[in-house]
C-alpha atoms as a PDB file:
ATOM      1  CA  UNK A   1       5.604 101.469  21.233  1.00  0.00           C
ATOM      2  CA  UNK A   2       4.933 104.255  23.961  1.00  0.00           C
ATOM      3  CA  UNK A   3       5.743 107.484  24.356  1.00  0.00           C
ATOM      4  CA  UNK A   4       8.304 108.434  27.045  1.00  0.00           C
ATOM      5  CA  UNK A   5       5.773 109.923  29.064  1.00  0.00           C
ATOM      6  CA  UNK A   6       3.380 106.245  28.827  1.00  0.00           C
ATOM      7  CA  UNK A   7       6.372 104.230  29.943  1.00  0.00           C
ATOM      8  CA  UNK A   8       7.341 106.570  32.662  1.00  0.00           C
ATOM      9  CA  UNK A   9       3.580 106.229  34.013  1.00  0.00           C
ATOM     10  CA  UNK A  10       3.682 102.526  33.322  1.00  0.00           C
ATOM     11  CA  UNK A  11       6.485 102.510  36.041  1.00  0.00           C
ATOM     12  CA  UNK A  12       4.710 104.250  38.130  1.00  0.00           C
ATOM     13  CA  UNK A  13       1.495 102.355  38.085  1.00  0.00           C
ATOM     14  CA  UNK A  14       3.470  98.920  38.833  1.00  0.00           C
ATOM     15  CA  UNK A  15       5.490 100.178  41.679  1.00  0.00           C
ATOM     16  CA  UNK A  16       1.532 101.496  42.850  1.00  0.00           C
ATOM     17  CA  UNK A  17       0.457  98.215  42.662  1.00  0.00           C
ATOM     18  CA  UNK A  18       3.532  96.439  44.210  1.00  0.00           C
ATOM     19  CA  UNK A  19       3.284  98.605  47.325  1.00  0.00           C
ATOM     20  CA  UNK A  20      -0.615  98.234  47.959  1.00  0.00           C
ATOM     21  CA  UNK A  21       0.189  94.502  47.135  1.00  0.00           C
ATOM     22  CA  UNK A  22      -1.790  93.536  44.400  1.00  0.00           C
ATOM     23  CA  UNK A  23      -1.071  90.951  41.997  1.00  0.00           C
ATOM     24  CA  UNK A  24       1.131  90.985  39.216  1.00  0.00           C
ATOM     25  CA  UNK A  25      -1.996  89.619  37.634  1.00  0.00           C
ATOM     26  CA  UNK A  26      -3.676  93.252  37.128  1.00  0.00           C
ATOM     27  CA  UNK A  27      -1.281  94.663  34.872  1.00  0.00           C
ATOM     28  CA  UNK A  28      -3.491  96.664  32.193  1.00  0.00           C
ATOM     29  CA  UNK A  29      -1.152  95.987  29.541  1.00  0.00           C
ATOM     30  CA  UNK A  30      -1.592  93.655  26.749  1.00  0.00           C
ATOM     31  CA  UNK A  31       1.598  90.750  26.578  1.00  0.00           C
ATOM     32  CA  UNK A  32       5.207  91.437  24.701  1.00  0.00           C
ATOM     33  CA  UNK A  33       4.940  95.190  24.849  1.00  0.00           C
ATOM     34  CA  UNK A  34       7.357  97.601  26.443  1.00  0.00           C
ATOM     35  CA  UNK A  35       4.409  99.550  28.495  1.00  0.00           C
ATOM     36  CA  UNK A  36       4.187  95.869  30.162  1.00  0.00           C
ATOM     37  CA  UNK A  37       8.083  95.425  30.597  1.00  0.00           C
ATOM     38  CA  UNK A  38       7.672  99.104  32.269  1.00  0.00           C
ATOM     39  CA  UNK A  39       4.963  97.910  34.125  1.00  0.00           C
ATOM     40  CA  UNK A  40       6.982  95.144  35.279  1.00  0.00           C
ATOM     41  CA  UNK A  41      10.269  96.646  36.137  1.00  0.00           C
ATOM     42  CA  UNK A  42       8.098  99.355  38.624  1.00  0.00           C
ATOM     43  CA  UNK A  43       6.430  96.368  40.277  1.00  0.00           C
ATOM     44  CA  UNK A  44       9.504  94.587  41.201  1.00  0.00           C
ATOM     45  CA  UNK A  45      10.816  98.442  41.935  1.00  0.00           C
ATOM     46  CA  UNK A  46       7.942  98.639  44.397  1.00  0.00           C
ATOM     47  CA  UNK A  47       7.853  95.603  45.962  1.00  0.00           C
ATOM     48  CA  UNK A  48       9.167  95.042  49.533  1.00  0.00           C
ATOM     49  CA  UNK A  49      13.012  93.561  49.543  1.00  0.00           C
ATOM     50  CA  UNK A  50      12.953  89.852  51.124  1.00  0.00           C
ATOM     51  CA  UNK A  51      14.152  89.182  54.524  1.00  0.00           C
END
């Protein structure tokens, strides 16, 4: 489990990558933890809305 302060930089980093529009593919999280679900919910966060 992650701190408060990993999760919060988890977000970060996905909504990073969503806006310089790389793949979900490079998250740097290993699969079914919640610093990957953080990940996750900054990427969609950062990604651009759909016409």
């Amino acid at each position: 489990m992650g701190s408060r302060v990993e999760l919060t930089r988890a977000v970060l980093a996905g909504k990073t990558a969503a806006r310089t529009q790389q793949p979900p593919t490079t998250c740097p999280h290993p699969p079914r933890t919640l610093l990957r679900t953080a990940w996750f919910r900054g990427y969609g966060q950062g990604a651009a809305p759909a016409e």
